[in-house]
Each structure stands twice: as structure tokens, then as C-alpha cells.
Protein backbone atom coordinates (compact mmCIF):
# COMPACT_ATOMS: atom_id res chain seq x y z
CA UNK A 1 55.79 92.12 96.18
CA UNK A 2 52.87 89.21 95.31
CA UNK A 3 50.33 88.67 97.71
CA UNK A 4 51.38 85.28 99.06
CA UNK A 5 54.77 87.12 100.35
CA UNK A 6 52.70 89.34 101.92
CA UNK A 7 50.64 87.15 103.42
CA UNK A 8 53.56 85.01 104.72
CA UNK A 9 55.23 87.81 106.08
CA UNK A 10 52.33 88.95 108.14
CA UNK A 11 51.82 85.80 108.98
CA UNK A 12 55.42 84.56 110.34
CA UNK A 13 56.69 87.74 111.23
CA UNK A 14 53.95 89.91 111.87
CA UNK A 15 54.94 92.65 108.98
CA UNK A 16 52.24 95.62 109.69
CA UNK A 17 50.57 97.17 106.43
CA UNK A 18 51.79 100.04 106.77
CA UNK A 19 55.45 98.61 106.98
CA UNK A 20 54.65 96.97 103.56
CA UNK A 21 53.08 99.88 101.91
CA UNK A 22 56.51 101.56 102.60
CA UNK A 23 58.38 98.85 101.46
CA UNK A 24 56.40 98.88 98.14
CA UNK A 25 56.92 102.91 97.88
CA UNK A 26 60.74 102.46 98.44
CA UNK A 27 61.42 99.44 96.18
CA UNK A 28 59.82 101.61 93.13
CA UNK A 29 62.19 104.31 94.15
CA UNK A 30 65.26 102.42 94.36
CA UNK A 31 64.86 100.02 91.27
CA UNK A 32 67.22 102.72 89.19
CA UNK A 33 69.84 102.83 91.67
CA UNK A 34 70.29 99.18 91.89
CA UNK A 35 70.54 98.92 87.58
CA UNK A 36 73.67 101.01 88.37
CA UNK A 37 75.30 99.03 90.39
CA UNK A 38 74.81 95.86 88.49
CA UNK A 39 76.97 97.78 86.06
CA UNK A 40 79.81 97.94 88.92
CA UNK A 41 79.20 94.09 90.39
CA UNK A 42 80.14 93.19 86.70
CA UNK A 43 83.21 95.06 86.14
CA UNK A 44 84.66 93.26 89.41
CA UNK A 45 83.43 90.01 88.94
CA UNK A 46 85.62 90.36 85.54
CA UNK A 47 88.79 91.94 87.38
CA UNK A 48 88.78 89.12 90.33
CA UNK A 49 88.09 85.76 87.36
CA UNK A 50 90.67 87.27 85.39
CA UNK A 51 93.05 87.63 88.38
CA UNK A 52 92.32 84.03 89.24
CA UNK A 53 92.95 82.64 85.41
CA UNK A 54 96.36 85.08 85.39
CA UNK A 55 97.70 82.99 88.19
CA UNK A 56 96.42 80.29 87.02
CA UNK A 57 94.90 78.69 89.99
CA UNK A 58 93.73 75.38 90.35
CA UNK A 59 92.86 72.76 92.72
CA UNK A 60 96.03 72.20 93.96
CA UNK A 61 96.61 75.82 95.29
CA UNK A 62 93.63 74.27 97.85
CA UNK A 63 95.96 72.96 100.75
CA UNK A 64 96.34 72.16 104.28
CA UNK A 65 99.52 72.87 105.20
CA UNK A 66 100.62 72.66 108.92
CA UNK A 67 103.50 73.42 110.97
CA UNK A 68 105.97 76.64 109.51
CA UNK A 69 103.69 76.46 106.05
CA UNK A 70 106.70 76.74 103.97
CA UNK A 71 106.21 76.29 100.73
CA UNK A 72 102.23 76.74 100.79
CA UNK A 73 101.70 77.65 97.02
CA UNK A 74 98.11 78.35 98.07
CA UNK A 75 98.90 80.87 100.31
CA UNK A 76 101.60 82.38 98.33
CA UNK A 77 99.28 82.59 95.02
CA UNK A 78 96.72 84.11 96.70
CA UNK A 79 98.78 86.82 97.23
CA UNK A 80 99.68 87.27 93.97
CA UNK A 81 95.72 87.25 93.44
CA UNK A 82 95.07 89.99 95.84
CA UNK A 83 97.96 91.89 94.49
CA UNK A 84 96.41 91.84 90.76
CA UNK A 85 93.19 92.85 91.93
CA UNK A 86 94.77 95.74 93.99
CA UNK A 87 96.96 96.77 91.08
CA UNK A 88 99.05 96.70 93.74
CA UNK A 89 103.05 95.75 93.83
CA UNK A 90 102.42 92.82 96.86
CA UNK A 91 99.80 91.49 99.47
CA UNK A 92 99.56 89.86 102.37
CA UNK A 93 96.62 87.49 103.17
CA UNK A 94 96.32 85.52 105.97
CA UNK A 95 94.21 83.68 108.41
CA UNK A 96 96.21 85.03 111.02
CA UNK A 97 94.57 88.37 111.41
CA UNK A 98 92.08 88.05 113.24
CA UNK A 99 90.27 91.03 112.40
CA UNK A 100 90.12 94.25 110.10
CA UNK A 101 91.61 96.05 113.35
CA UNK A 102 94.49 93.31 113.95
CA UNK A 103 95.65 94.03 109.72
CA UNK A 104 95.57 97.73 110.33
CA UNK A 105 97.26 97.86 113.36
CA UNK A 106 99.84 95.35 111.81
CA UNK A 107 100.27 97.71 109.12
CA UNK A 108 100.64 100.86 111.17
CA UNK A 109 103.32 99.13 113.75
CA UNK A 110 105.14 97.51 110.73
CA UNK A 111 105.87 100.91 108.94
CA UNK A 112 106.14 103.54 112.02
CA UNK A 113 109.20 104.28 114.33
CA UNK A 114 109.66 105.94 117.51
CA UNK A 115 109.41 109.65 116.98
CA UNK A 116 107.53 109.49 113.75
CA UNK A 117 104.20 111.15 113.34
CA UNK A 118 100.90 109.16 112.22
CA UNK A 119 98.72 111.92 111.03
CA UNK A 120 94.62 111.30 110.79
CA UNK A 121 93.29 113.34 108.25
CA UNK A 122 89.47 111.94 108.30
CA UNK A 123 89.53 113.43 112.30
CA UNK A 124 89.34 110.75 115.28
CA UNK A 125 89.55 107.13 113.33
CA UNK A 126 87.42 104.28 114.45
CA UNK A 127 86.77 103.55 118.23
CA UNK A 128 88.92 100.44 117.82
CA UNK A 129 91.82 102.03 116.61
CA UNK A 130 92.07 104.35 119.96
CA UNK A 131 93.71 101.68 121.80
CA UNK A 132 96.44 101.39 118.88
CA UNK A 133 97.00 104.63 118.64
CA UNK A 134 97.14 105.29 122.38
CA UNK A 135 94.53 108.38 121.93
CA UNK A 136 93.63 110.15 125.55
CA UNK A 137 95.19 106.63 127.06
CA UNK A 138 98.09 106.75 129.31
CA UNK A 139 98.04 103.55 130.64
CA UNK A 140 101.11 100.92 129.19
CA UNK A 141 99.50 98.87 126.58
CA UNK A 142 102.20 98.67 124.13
CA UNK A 143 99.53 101.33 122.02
CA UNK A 144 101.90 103.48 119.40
CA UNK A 145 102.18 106.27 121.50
CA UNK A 146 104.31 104.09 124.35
CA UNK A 147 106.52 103.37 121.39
CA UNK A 148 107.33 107.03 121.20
CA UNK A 149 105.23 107.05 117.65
CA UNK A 150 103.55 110.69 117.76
CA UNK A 151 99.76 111.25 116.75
CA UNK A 152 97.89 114.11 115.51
CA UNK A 153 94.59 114.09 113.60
CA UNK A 154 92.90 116.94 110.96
CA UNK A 155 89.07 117.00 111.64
CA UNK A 156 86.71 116.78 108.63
CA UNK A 157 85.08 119.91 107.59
CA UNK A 158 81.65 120.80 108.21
CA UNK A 159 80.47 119.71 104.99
CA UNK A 160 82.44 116.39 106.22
CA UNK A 161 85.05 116.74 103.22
CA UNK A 162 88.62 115.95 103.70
CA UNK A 163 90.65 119.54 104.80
CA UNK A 164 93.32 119.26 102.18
CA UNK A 165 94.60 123.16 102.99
CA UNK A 166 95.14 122.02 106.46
CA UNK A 167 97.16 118.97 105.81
CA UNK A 168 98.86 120.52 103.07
CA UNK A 169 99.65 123.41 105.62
CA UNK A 170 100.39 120.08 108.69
CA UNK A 171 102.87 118.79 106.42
CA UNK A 172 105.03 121.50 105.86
CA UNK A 173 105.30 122.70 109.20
CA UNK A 174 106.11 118.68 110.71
CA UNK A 175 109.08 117.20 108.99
CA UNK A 176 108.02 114.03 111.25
CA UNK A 177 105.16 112.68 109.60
CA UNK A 178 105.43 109.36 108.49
CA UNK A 179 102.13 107.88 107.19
CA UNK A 180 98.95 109.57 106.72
CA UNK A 181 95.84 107.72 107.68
CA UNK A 182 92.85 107.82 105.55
CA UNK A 183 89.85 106.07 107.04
CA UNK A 184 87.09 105.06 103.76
CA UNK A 185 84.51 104.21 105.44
CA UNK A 186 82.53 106.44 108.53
CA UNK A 187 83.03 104.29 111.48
CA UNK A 188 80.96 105.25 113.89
CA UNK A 189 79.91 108.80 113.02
CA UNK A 190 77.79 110.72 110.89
CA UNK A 191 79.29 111.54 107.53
CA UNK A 192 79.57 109.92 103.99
CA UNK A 193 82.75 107.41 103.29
CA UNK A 194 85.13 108.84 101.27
CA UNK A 195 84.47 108.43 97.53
CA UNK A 196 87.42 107.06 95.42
CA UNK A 197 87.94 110.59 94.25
CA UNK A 198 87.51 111.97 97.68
CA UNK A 199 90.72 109.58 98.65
CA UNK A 200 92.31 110.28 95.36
CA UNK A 201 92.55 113.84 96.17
CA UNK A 202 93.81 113.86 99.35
CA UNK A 203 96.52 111.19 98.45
CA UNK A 204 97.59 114.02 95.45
CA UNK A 205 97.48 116.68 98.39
CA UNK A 206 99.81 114.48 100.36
CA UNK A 207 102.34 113.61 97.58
CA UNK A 208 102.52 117.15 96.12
CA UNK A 209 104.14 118.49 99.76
CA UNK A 210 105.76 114.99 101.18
CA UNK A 211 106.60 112.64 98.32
CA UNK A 212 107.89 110.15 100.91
CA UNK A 213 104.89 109.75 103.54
CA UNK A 214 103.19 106.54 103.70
CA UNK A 215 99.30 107.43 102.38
CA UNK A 216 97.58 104.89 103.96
CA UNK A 217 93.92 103.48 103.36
CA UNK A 218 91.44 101.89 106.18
CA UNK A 219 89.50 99.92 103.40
CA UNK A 220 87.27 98.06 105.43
CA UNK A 221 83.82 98.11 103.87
CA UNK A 222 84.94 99.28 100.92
CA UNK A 223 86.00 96.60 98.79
CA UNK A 224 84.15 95.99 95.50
CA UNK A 225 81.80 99.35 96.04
CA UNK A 226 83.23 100.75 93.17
CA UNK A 227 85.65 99.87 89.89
CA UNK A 228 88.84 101.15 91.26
CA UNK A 229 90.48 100.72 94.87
CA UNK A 230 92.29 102.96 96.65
CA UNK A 231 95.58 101.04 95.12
CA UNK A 232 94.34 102.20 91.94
CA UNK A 233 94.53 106.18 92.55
CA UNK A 234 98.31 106.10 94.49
CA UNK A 235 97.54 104.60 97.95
CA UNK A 236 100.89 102.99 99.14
CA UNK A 237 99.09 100.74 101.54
CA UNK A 238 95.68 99.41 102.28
CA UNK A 239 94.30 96.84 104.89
CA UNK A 240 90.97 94.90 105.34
CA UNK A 241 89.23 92.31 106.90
CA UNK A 242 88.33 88.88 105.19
CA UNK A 243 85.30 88.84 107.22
CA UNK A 244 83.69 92.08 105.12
CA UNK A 245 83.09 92.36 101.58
CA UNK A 246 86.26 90.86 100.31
CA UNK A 247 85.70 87.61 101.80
CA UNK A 248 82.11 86.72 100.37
CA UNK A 249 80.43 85.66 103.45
CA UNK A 250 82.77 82.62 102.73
CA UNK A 251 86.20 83.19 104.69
CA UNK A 252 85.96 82.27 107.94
CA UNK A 253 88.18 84.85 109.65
CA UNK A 254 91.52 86.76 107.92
CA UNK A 255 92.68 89.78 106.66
CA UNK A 256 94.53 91.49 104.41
CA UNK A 257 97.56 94.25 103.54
CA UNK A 258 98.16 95.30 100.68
CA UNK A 259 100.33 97.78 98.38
CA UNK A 260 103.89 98.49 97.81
CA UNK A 261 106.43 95.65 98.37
CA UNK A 262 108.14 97.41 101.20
CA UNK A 263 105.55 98.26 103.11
CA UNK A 264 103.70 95.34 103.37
CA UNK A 265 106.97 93.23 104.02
CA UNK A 266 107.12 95.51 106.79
CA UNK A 267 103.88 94.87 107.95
CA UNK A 268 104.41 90.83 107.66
CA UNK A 269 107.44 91.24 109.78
CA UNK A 270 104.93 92.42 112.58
CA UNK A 271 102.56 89.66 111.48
CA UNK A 272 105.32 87.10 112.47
CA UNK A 273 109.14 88.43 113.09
CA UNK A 274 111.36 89.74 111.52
CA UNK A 275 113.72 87.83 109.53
CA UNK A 276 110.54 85.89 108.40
CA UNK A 277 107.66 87.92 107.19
CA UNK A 278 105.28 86.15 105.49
CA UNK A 279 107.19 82.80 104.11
CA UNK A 280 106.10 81.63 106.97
CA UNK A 281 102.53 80.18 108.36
CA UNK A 282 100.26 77.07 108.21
CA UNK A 283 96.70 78.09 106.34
CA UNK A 284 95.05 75.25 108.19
CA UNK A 285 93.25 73.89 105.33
CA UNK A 286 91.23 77.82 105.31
CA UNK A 287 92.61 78.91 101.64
CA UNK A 288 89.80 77.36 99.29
CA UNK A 289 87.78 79.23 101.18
CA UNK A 290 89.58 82.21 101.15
CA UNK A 291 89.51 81.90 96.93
CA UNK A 292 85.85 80.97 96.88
CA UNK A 293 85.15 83.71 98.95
CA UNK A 294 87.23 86.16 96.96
CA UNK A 295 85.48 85.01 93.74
CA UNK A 296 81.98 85.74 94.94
CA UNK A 297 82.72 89.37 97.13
CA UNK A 298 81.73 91.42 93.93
CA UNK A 299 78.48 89.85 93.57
CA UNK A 300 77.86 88.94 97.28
CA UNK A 301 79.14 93.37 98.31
CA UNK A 302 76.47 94.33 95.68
CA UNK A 303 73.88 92.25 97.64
CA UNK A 304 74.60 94.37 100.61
CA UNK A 305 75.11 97.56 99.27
CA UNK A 306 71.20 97.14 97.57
CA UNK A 307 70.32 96.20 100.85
CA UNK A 308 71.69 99.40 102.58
CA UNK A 309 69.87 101.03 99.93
CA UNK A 310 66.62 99.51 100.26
CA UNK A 311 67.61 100.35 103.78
CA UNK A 312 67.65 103.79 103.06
CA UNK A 313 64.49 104.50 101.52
CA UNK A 314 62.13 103.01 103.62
CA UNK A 315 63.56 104.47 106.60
CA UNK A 316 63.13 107.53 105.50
CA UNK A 317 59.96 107.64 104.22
CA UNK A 318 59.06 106.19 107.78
CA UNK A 319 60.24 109.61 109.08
CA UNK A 320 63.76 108.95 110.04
CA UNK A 321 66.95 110.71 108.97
CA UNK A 322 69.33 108.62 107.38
CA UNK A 323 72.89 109.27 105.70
CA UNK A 324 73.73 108.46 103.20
CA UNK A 325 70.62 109.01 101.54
CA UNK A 326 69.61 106.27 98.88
CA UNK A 327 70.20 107.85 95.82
CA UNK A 328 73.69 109.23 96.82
CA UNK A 329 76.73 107.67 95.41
CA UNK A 330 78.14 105.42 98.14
CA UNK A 331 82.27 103.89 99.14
CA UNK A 332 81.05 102.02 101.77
CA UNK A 333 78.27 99.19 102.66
CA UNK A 334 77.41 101.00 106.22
CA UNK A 335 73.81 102.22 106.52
CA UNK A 336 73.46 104.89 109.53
CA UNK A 337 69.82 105.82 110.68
CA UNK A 338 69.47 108.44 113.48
CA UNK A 339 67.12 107.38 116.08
CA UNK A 340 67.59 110.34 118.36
CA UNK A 341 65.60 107.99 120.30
CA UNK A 342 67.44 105.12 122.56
CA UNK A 343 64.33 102.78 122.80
CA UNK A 344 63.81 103.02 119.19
CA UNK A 345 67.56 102.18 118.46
CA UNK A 346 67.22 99.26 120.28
CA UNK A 347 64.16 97.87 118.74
CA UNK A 348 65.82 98.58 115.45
CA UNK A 349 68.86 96.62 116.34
CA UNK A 350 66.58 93.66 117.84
CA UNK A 351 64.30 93.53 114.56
CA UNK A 352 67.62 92.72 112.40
CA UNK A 353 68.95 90.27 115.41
CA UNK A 354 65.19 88.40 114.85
CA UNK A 355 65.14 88.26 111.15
CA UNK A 356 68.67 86.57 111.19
CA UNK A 357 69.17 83.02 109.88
CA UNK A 358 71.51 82.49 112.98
CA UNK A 359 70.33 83.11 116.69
CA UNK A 360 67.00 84.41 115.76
CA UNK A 361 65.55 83.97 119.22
CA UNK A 362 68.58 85.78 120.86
CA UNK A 363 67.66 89.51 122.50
CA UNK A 364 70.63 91.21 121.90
CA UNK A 365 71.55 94.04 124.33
CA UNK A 366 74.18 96.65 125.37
CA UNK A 367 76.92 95.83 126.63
CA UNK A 368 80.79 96.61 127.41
CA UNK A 369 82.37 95.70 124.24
CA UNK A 370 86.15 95.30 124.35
CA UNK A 371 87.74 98.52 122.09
CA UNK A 372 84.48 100.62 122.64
CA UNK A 373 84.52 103.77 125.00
CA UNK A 374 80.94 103.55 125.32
CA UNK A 375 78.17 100.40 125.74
CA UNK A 376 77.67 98.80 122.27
CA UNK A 377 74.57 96.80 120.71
CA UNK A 378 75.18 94.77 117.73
CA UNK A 379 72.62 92.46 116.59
CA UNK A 380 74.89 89.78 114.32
CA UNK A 381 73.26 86.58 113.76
CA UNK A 382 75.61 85.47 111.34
CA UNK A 383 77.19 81.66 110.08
CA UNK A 384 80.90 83.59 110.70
CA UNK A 385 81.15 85.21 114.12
CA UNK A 386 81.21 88.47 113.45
CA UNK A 387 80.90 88.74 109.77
CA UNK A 388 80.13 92.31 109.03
CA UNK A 389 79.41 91.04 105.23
CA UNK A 390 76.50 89.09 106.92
CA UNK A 391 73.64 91.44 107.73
CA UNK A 392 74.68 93.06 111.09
CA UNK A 393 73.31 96.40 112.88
CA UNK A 394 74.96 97.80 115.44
CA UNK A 395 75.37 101.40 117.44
CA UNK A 396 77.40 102.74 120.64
CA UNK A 397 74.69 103.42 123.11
CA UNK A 398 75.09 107.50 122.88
CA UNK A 399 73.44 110.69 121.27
CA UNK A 400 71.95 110.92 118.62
CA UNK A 401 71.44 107.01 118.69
CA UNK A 402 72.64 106.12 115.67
CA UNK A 403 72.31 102.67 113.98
CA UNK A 404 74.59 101.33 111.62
CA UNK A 405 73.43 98.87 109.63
CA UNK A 406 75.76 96.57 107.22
CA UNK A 407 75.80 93.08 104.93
CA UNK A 408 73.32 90.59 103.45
CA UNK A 409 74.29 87.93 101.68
CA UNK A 410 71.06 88.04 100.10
CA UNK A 411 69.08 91.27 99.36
CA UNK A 412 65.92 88.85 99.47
CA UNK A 413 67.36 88.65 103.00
CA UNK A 414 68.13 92.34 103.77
CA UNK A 415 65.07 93.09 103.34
CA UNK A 416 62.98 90.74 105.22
CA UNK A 417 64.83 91.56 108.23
CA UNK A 418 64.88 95.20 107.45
CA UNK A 419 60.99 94.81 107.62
CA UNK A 420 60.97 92.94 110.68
CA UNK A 421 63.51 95.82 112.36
CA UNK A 422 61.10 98.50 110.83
CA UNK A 423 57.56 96.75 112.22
CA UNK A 424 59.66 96.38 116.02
CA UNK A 425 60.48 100.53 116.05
CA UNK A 426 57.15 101.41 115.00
CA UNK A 427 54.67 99.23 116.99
CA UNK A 428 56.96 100.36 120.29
């Protein structure tokens, strides 16, 4: 870092000397890390132009169509897009999700029937799935479980790998297991996402005792981390959100399901009705977006995931245990620092909310966030409402006080704020 960017960082932000010594220690220590994954940013940015020249996309793909949206060849081709970059038989792609959680839980009522079995294998998936699921909820919701859809879950190991001798062991014993449910990334625990190998693995375990279950992938975060999805190692389905590293920090809301044709013309016929699926649906004038966004994710998930790294390093050195750590191989763009310290999880989460371009002068605070069992801080001062691509932080109010930090467009950005969140923990 020159002098005149420290200067102006003391000077606008108040960055300590201490925070900045850190910050030099951990950007010499991470400079090796991030040559890798230019190596990874490159291979993607190759596999999404190359999708976009196969389907030979042009300008008029970029409509507004209103109405039913029959016919939108925008729509429709992007699709085809997603489904080349998946390696994947068909996708799904629409501005009608209107979140990560919406395109999963389209997915999972699209494909399961009364008295089959969804079966967890990564232990209790993310808080906003509970609701879905109907997990320790009795109350009518229209949550899988008051659709007579049975739910049992295999908790990770200690070491927090996948159990593969108890699902192996799961499956034989219950003929009624439908689809298996793989969850990448860590939510809001404390483990590692699940490499591509990790998810490989257990898909293989699955197969080799149920041919016919439905292994599917929670992908969000994951997209672009490494050079094959979970499409590419035998995952029958996979859903995201549009708003996370597959959009660019350029779609404005969405989501997407994708994998084999059956199964995600199941999931459309949630998405709309059956009888209609996805031939159906006005884009609203939302789809250049959606392939301007989809061109720059593999540069723009790089961004964050050196970020989370940077992340990583200086935490640490400040004294703080963080996971993963920054020189382990990562599936996901989630940071987690353990506070065990609710002030200083706060403070963290307010540093990040004042170094964002958006609502800078905003205190963000716990509060009762729908789908959360417990109070929730997220600072998110983003150009998309809740664009987990953008830099974000957030953490359920609970012990150990973990953080989870995510996104940055920029890294230049990342880590200014990172400083900022850094300087706010240790002056308090």
C-alpha cells in the first residue's frame, strides 16, 4: 500500500496503524493464493463466452416482453446458456424467483410427493429452509411436511465431512427416499463448504445404493469458485440465486434451476402451473441484464472470493479464529470469523455497513428477520437489495457470535471496508 492510501484512509476513515500494519502483513501472505485463482476466473470466463457465442446471442435476445411472454427468445436462450455452462440437460432462469430460497424450495416441491422422504445429508440445512421443510414446526404453512413429504437429516461428522457410511446405511433401510439434499455452502454454521470432490463423493455414495434418488445441490455461493459445478460430477439438480455470484452484481433479482430435463420441468410447473412450466412469463425488460451479469460472475466471484481471503488473514493475525483459513481451498465465497464476543460482532458487522457505497451512514442492528429462529444483523449496503455478491456481513445474534462475511464487487473495495470493520472491533 503507497503512502497517500494510507494517508487517505486515516484520514477519511480513521484506519489505526496498527490495522494497516496487519493489512500489509496479510496482503504479503495472500498474494500466492490469489495467482491461483486467477487461473480458475480464466477457465470460466472461457466456459460462460463460449456458451454465449454457442447460442449465438445477440442483441435481439435483449427484450421486453410483457403479458404471458410467449415466445421470449431471450428468456428461452438464456436457458440454453445456463444449461451449457451447467453441462447440464435444461435450466430454468427467471426473474420470478425471488430469491435463492424461493428456486430451492421450487425445486424441492416440484420433484417431491406425499409420503416421499427428503433426506439432508450435510445435517440441519440453512435457517431459511426450516420453514420449507416444516422442521420442529407444526403450525399449517403449506411447509413439505403438511404435504405428507417426510424429512430426515444425517449430521456432518466431527471433522465436518459428509457421513457417506450412514447414508449409504439410510438408504437401504428407507425405500422412501426421494431426493437427497446436499447443501455447498455452510449456511450459518461453522464448517468448510463442500469441495467439488466432497459433493462428488457423496453423489457416487448415493447412486451406488439408490440409482433413482434425486441428488440434489444447494449451490448458492458456489458458482464460479471452481472449474466444474456440481452438474459436472452427476448432480441431477441444482438451484441458485441471481443475486450471488452467478448474477455479477448485475441482475437485479432471479434465480435459477438447473439439471436434468425432468426435473427442472417439474420444478417450472411449481414456478407457474402445471400444464405450463416455463413457456410461460414476461422478463420485464430484466434479461440483458441477466446476460451481462452472467458474462462478468467469473471475474466479478473471484473479486469476492480474494476478498474473503484477504478477509481471512488479517483477521487472524488480529487474534481471531476464522474458518476457512486463507490458504485452504475454498467452494464457497462465505467468510465466518468467531467473535465469541457479541459487542465485537456487532462492531464488525457495522464497520462493513460504513465502508459500503450504499447507506453508509445507516447503523445496522438486530433484528427479527423473517425465516430466522434467532435475531439477525446483516450489514448490506448494496445497489441490489440484498445482493449477497455485493459485500455483505451478517450473523444470527447467538454463541459463538459468528460473522459471516460475503461479496465485493471490487477487492479494492473488500478491503477498504474490511479495514474499516477491523479499526470499529478493535478501538471498542
Amino acid at each position: 500500500m503507497i503512502d497517500l492510501t494510507k494517508d487517505v484512509l486515516k484520514k477519511h476513515y480513521n484506519i489505526s496503524e496498527q490495522v494497516i500494519n496487519l493489512y500489509e502483513e496479510a496482503l504479503g501472505d495472500v498474494t500466492n493464493v490469489f495467482k491461483e485463482l486467477d487461473a480458475i476466473r480464466e477457465f470460466n470466463q472461457i466456459k460462460v463466452l463460449k456458451a454465449l457465442q454457442e447460442e449465438r446471442i445477440s442483441e435481439s435476445h435483449f427484450t421486453h416482453s410483457t403479458g404471458y411472454g410467449y415466445g421470449d427468445i431471450g428468456r428461452d436462450s438464456l436457458d440454453k446458456v445456463y444449461a451449457r455452462i451447467f453441462n447440464a440437460e435444461a435450466a430454468l432462469v427467471r426473474p420470478h424467483f425471488v430469491n435463492g430460497t424461493h428456486a430451492i424450495a421450487t425445486a424441492l416441491f416440484g420433484n417431491l410427493r406425499p409420503k416421499d422422504t427428503m433426506l439432508s445429508v450435510c445435517g440441519t440445512p440453512y435457517d431459511t429452509l426450516h420453514g420449507i421443510i416444516g422442521i420442529n414446526k407444526d403450525e399449517n404453512i403449506g411447509s413439505l411436511r403438511n404435504y405428507g413429504v417426510n424429512y430426515k437429516q444425517i449430521d456432518l461428522m466431527e471433522d465436518g465431512k459428509v457421513n457417506l457410511k450412514e447414508i449409504e446405511k439410510t438408504l437401504k433401510e428407507d425405500e422412501s427416499i426421494r431426493l437427497v439434499h446436499i447443501q455447498r455452502s455452510t449456511g450459518y454454521g461453522w464448517r468448510r463448504a463442500l469441495s467439488i470432490e466432497d459433493i462428488e463423493e457423496v453423489i457416487r455414495c448415493v447412486k451406488n445404493v439408490k440409482e433413482d434418488a434425486i441428488c440434489f445441490v444447494d449451490n448458492c455461493y458456489g458458482e464460479f469458485i471452481d472449474i466444474k459445478e456440481p452438474t459436472d460430477v452427476g448432480a441431477d439438480l441444482v438451484a441458485g440465486s441471481l443475486i450471488k455470484n452467478i448474477g455479477g452484481g448485475i441482475a437485479p433479482t432471479g434465480g435459477y434451476v438447473a439439471g436434468k430435463s425432468e426435473y427442472v420441468e417439474q420444478a417450472a410447473y411449481r414456478l407457474t402451473t402445471p400444464g405450463i412450466g416455463g413457456e410461460c412469463g414476461s422478463t420485464f425488460g430484466v434479461v440483458r441484464l441477466f446476460y451481462q451479469g452472467l458474462f462478468l460472475a467469473p471475474h466479478i466471484a473471484i473479486e469476492a472470493l480474494k476478498g474473503a481471503i484477504l478477509c481471512a488473514r488479517i483477521m487472524e493475525l488480529a487474534g481471531f479464529e476464522v474458518l476457512p483459513k486463507f490458504d485452504e481451498k475454498r467452494s464457497d465465497i462465505i467468510q465466518a470469523i468467531k467473535f465469541n464476543d457479541k459487542d465485537k460482532l456487532i462492531n464488525f458487522c457495522k464497520g462493513i455497513q460504513k465502508g459500503s457505497p450504499i447507506d453508509s451512514f445507516v447503523e445496522c442492528e438486530p433484528w427479527d428477520m423473517p425465516g430466522y429462529d434467532d435475531e439477525v444483523i446483516m450489514a448490506a449496503g448494496a445497489f441490489v437489495q440484498g445482493s449477497s455478491i455485493e459485500l455483505s456481513a451478517d450473523a444470527p445474534i447467538r454463541e459463538p457470535y459468528i460473522a459471516y462475511l460475503q461479496g465485493g464487487l471490487t477487492f479494492e473495495h473488500a478491503k477498504i471496508a474490511i479495514l474499516i470493520a477491523l479499526s470499529k472491533v478493535l478501538k471498542n
